[in-house]
PDB file of N, CA and C in Angstrom:
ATOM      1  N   UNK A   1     -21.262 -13.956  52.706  1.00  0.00           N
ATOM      2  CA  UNK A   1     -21.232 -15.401  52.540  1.00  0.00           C
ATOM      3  C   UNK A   1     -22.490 -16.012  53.141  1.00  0.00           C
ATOM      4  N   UNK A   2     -22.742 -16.989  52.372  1.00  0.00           N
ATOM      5  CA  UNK A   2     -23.765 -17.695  53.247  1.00  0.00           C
ATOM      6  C   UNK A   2     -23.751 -18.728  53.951  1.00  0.00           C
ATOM      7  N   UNK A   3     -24.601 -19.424  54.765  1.00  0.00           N
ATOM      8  CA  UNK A   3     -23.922 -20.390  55.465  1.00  0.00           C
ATOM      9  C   UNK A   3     -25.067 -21.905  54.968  1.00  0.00           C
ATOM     10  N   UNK A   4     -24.677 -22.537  54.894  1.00  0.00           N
ATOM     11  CA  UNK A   4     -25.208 -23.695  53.800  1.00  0.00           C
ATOM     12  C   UNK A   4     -25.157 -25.437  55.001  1.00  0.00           C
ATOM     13  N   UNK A   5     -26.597 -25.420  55.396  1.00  0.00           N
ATOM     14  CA  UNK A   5     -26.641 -26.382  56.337  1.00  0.00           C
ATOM     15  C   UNK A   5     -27.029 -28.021  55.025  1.00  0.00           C
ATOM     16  N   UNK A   6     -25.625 -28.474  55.278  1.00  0.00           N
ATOM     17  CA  UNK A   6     -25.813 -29.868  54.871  1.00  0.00           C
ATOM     18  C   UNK A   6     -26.582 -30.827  55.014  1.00  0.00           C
ATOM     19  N   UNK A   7     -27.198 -31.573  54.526  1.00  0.00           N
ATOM     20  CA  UNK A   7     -28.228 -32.892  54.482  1.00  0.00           C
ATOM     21  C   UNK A   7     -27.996 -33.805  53.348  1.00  0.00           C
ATOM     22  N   UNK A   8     -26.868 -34.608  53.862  1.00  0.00           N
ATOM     23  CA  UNK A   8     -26.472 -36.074  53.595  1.00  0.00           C
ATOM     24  C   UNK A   8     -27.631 -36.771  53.320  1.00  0.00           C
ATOM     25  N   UNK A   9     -27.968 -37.651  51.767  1.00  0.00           N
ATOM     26  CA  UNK A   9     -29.004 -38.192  51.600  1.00  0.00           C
ATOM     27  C   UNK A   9     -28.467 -40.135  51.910  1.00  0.00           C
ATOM     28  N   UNK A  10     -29.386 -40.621  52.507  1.00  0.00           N
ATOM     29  CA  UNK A  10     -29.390 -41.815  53.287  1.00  0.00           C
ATOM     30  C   UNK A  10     -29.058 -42.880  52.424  1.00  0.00           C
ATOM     31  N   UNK A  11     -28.000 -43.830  52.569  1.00  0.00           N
ATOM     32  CA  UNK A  11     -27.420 -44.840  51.293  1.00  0.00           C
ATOM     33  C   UNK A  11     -28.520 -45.944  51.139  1.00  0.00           C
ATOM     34  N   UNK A  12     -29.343 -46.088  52.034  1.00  0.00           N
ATOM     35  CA  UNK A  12     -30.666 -46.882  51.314  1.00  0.00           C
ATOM     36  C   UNK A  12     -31.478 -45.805  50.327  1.00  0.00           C
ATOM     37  N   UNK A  13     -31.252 -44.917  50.464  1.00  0.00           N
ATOM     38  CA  UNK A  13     -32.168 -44.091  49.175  1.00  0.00           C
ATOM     39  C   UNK A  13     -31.467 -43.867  47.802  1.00  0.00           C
ATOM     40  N   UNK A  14     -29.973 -43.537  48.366  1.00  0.00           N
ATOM     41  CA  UNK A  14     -29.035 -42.947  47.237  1.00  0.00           C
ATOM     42  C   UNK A  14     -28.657 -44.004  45.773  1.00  0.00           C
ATOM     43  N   UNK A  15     -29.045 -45.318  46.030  1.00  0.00           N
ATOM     44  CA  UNK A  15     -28.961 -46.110  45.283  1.00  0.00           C
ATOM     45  C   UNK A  15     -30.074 -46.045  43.466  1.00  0.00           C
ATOM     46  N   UNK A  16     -31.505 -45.779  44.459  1.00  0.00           N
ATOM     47  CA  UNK A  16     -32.673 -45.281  43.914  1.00  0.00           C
ATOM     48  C   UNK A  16     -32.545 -44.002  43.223  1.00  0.00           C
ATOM     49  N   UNK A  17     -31.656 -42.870  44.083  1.00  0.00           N
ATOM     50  CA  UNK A  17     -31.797 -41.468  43.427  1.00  0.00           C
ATOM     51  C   UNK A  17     -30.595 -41.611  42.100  1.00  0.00           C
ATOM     52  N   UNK A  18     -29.416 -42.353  42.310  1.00  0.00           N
ATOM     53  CA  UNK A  18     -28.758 -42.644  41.145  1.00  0.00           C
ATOM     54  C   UNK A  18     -28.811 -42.965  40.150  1.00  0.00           C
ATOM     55  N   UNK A  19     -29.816 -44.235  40.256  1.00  0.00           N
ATOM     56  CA  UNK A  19     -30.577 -44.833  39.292  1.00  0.00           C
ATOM     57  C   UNK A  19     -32.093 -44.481  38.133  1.00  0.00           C
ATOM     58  N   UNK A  20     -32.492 -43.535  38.932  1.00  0.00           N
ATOM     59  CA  UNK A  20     -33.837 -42.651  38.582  1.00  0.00           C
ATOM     60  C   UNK A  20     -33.139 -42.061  37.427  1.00  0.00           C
ATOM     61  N   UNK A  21     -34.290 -41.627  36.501  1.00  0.00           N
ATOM     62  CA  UNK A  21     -33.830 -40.524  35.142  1.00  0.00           C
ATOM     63  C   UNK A  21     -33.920 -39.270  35.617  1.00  0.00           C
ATOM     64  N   UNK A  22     -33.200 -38.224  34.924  1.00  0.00           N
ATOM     65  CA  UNK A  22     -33.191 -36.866  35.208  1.00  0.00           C
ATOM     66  C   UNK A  22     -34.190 -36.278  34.792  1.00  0.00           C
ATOM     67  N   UNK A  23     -34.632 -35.649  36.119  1.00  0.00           N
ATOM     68  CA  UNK A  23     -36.217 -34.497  35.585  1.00  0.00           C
ATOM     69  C   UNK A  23     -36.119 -33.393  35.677  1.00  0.00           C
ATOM     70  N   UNK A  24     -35.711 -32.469  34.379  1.00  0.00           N
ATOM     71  CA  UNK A  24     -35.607 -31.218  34.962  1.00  0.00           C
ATOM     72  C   UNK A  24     -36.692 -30.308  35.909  1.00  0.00           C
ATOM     73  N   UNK A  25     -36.827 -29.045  35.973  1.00  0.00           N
ATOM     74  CA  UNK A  25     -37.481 -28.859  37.266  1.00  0.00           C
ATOM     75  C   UNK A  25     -37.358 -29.096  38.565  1.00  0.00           C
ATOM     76  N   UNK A  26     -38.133 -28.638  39.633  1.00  0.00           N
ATOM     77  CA  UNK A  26     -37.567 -28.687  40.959  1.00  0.00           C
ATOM     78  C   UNK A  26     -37.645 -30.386  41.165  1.00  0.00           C
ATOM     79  N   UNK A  27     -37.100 -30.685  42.154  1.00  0.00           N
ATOM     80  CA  UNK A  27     -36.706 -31.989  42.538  1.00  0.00           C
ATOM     81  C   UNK A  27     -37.835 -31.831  43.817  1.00  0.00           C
ATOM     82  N   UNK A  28     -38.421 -32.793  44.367  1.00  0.00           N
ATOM     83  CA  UNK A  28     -39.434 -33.141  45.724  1.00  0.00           C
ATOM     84  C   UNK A  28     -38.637 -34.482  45.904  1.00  0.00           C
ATOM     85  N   UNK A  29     -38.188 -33.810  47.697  1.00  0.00           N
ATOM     86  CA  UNK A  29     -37.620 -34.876  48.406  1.00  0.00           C
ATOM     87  C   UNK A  29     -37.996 -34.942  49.694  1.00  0.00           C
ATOM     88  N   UNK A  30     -38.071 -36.125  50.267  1.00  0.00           N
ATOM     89  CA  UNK A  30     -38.720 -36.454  51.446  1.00  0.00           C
ATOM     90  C   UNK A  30     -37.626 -36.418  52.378  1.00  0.00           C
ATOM     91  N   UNK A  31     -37.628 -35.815  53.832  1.00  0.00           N
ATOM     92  CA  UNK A  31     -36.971 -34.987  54.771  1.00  0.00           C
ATOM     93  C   UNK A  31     -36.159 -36.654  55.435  1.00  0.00           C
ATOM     94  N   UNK A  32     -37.576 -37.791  55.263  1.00  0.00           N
ATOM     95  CA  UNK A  32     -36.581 -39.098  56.077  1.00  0.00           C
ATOM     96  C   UNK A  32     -35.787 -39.800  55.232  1.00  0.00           C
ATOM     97  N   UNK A  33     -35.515 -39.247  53.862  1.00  0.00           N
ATOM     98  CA  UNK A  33     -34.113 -39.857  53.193  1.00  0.00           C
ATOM     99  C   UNK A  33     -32.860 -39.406  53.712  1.00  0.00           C
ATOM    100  N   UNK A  34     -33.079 -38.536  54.800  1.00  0.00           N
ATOM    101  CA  UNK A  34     -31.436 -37.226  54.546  1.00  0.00           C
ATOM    102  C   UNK A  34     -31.948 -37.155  55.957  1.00  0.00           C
ATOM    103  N   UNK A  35     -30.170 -37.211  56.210  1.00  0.00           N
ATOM    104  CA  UNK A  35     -29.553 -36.812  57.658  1.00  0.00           C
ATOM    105  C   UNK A  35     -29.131 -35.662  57.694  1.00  0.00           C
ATOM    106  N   UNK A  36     -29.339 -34.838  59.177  1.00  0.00           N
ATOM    107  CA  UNK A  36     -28.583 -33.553  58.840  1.00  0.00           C
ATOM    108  C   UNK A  36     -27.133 -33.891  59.158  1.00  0.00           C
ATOM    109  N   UNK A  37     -26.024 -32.938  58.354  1.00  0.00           N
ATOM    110  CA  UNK A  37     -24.962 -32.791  58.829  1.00  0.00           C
ATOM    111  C   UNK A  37     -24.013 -31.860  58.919  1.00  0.00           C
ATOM    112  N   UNK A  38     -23.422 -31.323  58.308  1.00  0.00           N
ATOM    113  CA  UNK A  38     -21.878 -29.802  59.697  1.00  0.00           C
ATOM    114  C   UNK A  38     -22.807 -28.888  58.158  1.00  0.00           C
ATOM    115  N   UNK A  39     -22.153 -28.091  58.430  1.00  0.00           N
ATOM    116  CA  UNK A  39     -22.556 -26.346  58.020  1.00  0.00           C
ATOM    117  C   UNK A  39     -21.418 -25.963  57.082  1.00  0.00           C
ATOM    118  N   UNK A  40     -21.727 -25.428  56.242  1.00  0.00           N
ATOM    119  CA  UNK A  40     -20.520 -24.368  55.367  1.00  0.00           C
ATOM    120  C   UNK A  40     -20.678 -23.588  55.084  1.00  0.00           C
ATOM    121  N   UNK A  41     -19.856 -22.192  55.274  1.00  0.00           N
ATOM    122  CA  UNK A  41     -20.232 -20.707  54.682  1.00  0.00           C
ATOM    123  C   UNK A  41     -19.340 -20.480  53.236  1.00  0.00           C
ATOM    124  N   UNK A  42     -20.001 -20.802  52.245  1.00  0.00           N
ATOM    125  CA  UNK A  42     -19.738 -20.621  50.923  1.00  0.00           C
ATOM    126  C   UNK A  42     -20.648 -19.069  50.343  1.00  0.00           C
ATOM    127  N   UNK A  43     -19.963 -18.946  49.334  1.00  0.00           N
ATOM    128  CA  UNK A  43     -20.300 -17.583  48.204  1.00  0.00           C
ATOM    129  C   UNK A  43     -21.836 -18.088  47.614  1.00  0.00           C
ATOM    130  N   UNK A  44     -21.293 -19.495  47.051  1.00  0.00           N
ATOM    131  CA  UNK A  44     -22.740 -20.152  46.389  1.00  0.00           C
ATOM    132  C   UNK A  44     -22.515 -21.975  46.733  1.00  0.00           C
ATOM    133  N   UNK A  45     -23.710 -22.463  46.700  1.00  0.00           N
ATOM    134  CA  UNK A  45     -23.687 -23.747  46.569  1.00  0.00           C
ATOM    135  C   UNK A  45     -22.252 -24.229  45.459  1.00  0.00           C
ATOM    136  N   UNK A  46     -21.829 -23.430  44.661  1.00  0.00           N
ATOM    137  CA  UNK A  46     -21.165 -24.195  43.441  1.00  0.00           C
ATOM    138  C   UNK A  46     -19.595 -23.964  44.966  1.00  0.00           C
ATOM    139  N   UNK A  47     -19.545 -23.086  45.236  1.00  0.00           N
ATOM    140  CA  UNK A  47     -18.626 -22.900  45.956  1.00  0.00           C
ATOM    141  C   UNK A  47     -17.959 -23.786  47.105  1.00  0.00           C
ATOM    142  N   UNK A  48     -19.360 -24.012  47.316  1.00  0.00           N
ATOM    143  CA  UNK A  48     -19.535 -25.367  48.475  1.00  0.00           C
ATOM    144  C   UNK A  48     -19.181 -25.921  48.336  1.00  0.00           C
ATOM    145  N   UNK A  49     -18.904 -26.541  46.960  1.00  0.00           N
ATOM    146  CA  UNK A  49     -18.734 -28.124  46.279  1.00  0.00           C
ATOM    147  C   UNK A  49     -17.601 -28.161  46.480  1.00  0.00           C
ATOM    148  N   UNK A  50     -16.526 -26.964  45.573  1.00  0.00           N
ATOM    149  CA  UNK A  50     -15.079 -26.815  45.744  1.00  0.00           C
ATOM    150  C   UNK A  50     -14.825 -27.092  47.197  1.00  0.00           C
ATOM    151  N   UNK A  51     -14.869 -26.415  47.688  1.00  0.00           N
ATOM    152  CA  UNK A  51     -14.040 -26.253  49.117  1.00  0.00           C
ATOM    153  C   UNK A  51     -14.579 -27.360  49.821  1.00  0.00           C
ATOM    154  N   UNK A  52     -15.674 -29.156  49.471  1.00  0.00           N
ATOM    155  CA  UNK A  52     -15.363 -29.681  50.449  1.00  0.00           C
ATOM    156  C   UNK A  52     -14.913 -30.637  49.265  1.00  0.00           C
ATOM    157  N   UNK A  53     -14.704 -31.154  47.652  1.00  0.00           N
ATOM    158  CA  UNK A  53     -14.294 -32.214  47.124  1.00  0.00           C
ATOM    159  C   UNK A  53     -13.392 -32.867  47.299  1.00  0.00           C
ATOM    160  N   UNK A  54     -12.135 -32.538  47.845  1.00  0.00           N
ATOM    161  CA  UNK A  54     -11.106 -33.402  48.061  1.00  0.00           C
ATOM    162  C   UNK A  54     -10.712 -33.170  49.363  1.00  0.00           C
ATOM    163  N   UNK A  55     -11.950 -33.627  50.026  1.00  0.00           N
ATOM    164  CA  UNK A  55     -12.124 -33.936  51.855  1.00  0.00           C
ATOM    165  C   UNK A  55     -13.077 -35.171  51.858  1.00  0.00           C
ATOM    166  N   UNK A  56     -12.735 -35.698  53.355  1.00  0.00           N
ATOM    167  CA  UNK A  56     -13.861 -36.925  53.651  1.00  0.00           C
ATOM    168  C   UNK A  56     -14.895 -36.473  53.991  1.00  0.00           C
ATOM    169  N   UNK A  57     -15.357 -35.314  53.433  1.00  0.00           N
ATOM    170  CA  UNK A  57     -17.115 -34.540  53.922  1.00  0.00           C
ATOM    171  C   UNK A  57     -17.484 -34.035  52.177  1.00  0.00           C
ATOM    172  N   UNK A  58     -16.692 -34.949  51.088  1.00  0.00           N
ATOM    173  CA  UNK A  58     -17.324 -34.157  49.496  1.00  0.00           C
ATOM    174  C   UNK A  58     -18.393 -34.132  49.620  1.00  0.00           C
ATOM    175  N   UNK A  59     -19.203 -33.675  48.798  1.00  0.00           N
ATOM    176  CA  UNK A  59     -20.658 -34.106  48.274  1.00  0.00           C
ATOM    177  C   UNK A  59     -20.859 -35.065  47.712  1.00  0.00           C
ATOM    178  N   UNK A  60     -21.938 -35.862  47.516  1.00  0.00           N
ATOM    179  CA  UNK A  60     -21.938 -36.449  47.012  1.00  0.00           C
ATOM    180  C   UNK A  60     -23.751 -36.535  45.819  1.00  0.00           C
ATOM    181  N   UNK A  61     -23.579 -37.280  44.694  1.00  0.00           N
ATOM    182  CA  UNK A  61     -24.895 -37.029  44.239  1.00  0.00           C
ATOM    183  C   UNK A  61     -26.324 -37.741  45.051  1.00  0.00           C
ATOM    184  N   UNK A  62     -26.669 -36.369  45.351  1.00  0.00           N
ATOM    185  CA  UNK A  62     -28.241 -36.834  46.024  1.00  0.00           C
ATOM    186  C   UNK A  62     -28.347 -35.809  47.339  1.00  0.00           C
ATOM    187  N   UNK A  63     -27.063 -35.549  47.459  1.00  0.00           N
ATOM    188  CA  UNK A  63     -26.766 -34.387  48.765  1.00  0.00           C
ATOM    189  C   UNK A  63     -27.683 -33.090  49.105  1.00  0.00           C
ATOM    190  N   UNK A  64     -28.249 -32.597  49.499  1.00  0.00           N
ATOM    191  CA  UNK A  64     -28.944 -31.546  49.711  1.00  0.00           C
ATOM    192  C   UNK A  64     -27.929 -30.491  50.280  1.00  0.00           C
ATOM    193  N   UNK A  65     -28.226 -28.812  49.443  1.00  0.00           N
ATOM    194  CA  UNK A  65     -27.480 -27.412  50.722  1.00  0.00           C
ATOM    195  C   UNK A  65     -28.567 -27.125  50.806  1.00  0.00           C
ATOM    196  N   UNK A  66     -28.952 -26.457  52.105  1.00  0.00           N
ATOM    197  CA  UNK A  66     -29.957 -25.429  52.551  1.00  0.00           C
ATOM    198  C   UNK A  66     -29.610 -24.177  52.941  1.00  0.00           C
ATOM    199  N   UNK A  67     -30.261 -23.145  52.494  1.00  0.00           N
ATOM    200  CA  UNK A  67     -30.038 -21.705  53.430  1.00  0.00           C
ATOM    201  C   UNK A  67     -31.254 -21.585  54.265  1.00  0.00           C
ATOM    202  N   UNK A  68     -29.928 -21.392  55.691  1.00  0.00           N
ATOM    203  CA  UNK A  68     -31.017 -21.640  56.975  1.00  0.00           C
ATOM    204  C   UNK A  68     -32.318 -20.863  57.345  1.00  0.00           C
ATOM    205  N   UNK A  69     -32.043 -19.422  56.182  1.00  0.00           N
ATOM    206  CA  UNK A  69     -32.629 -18.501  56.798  1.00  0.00           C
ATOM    207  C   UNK A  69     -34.151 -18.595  56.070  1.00  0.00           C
ATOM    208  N   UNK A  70     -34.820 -18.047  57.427  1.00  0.00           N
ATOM    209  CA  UNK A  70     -36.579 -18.570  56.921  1.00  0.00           C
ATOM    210  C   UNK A  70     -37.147 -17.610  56.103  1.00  0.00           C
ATOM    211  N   UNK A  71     -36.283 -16.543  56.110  1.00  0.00           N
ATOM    212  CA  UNK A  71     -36.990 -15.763  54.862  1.00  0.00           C
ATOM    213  C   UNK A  71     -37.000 -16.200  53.023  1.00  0.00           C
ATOM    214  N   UNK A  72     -35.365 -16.989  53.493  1.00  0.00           N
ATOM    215  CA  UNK A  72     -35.067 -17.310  52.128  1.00  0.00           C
ATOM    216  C   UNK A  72     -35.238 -18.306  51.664  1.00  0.00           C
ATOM    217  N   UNK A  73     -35.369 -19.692  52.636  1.00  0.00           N
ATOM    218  CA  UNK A  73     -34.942 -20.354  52.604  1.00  0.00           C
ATOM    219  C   UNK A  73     -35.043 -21.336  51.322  1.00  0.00           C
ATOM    220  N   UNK A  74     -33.834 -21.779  51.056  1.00  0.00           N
ATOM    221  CA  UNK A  74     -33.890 -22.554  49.573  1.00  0.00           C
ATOM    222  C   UNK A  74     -32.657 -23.913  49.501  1.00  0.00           C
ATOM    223  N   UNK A  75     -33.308 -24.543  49.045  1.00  0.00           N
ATOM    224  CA  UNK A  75     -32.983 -26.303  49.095  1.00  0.00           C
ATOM    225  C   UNK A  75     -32.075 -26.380  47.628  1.00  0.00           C
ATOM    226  N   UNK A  76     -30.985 -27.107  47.681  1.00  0.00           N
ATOM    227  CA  UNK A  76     -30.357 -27.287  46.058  1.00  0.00           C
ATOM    228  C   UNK A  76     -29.851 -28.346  46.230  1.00  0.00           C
ATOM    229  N   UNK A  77     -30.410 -29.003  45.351  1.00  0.00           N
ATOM    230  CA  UNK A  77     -29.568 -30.591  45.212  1.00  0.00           C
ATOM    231  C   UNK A  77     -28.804 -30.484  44.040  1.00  0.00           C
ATOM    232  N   UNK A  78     -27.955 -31.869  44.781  1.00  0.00           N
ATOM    233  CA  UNK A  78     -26.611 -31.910  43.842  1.00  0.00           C
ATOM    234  C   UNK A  78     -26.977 -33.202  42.855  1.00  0.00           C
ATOM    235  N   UNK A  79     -26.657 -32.598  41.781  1.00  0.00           N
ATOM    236  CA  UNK A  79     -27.122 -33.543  40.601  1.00  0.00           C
ATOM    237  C   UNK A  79     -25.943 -33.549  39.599  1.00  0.00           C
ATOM    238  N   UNK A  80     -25.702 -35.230  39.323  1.00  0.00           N
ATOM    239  CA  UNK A  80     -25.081 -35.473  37.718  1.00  0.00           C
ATOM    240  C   UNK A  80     -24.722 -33.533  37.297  1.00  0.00           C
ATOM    241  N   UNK A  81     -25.408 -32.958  36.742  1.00  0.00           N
ATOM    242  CA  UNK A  81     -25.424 -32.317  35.865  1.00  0.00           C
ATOM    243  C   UNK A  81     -24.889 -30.444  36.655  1.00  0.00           C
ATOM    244  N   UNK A  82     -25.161 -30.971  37.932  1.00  0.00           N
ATOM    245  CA  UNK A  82     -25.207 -29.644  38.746  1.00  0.00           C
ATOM    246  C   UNK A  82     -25.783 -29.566  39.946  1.00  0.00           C
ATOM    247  N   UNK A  83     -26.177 -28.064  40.409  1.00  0.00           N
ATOM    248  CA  UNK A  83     -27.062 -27.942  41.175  1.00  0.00           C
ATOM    249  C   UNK A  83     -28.566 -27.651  41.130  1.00  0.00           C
ATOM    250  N   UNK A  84     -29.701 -27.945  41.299  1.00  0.00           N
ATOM    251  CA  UNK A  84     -30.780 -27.642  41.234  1.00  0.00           C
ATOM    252  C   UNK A  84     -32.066 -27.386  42.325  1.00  0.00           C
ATOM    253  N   UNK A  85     -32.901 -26.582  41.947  1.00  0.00           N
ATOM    254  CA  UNK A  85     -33.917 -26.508  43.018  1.00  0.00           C
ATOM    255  C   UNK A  85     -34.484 -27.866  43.578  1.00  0.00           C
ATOM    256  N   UNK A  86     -35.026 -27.568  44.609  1.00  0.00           N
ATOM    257  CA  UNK A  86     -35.643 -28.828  45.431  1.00  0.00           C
ATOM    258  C   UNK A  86     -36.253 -28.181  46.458  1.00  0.00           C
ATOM    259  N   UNK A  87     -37.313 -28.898  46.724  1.00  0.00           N
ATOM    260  CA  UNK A  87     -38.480 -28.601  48.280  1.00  0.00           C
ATOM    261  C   UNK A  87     -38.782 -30.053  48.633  1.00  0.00           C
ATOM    262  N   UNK A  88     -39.427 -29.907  49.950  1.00  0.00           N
ATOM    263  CA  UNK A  88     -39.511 -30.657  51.226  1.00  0.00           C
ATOM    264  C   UNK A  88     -40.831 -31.417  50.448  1.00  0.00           C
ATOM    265  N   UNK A  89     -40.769 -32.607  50.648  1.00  0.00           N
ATOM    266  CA  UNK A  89     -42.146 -33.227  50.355  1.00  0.00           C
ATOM    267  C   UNK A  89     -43.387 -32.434  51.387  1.00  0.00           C
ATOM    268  N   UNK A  90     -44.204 -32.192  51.211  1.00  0.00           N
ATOM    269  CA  UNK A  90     -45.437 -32.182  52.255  1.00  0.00           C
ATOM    270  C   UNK A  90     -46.296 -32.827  51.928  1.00  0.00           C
ATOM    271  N   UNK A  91     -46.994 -33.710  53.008  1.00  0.00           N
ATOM    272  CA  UNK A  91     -48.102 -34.457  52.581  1.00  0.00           C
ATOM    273  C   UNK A  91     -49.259 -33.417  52.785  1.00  0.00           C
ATOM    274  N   UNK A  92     -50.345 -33.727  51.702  1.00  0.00           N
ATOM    275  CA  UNK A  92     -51.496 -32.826  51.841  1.00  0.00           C
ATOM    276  C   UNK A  92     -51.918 -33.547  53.141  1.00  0.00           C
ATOM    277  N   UNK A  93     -52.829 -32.219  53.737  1.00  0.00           N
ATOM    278  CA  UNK A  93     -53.917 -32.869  54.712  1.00  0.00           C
ATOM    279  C   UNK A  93     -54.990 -34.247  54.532  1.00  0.00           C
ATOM    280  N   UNK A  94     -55.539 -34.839  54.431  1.00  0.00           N
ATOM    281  CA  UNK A  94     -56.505 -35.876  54.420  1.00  0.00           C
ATOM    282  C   UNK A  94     -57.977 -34.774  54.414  1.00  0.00           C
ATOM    283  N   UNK A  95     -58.976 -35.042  53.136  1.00  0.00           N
ATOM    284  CA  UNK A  95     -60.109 -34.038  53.399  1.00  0.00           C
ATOM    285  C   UNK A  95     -60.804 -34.683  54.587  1.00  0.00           C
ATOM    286  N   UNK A  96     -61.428 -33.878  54.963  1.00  0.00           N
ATOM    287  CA  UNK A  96     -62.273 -33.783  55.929  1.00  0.00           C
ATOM    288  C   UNK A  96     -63.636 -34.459  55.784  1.00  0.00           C
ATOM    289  N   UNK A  97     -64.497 -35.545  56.073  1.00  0.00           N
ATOM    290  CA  UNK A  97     -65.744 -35.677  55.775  1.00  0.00           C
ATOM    291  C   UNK A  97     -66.608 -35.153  56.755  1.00  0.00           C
ATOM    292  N   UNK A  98     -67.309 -35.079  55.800  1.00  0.00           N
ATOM    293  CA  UNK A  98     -68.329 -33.951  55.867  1.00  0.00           C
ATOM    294  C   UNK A  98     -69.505 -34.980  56.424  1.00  0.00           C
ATOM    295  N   UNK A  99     -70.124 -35.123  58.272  1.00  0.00           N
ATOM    296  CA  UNK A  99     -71.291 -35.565  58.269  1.00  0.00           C
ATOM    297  C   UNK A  99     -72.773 -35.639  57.151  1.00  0.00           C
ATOM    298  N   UNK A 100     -73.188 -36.599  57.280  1.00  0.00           N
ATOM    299  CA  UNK A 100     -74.181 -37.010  56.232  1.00  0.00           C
ATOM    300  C   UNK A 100     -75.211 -37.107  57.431  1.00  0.00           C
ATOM    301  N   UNK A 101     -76.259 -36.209  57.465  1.00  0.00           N
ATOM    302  CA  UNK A 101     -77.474 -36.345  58.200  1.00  0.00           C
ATOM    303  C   UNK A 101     -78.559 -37.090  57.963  1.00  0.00           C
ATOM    304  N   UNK A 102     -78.635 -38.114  58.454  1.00  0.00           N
ATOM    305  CA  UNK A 102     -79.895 -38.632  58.439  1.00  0.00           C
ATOM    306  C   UNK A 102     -80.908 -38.444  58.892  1.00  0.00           C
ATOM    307  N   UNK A 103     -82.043 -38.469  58.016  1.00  0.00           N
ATOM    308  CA  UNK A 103     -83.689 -38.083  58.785  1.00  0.00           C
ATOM    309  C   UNK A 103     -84.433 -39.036  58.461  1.00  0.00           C
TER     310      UNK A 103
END
């Protein structure tokens, strides 16, 4: 089994993620929409879903599972349609300028 660390996405965002059109492909989500919250050891994310829907901890759409482990680790959001891939926004670095020598 695996163990599937929850991240509740934030109801000032969830309004926006409801409303957005569906893109297939991975989903990019930013880490300060989503709170972390409790843990579940499910078979699969689909599994997850069952065993918390008719509790006050369901999923809900916009929800993030994670597997904790750093070798594997992999993000699935819960969507209308299912579950799907997703990664962490990263902002690129800012380039570097490059001194301009004057003579």
């Amino acid at each position: 089994m695996t163990v599937y660390q929850i991240h509740r996405l934030r109801e000032s965002a969830r309004q926006h993620f409801r409303w957005a059109p569906h893109i297939a492909g991975v989903t990019v989500v930013k880490p300060r929409d989503y709170e972390p919250a409790s843990t579940i050891k499910a078979e699969s994310p689909y599994a997850a879903w069952m065993a918390l829907r008719d509790t006050e901890e369901a999923l809900q759409v916009g929800d993030i599972l994670e597997t904790p482990d750093t070798e594997l680790r992999e993000l699935r959001i819960f969507k209308y349609i299912g579950f799907e891939e997703a990664r962490w926004f990263v902002a690129e670095p800012a380039p570097e300028e490059v001194p301009i020598a004057v003579t």
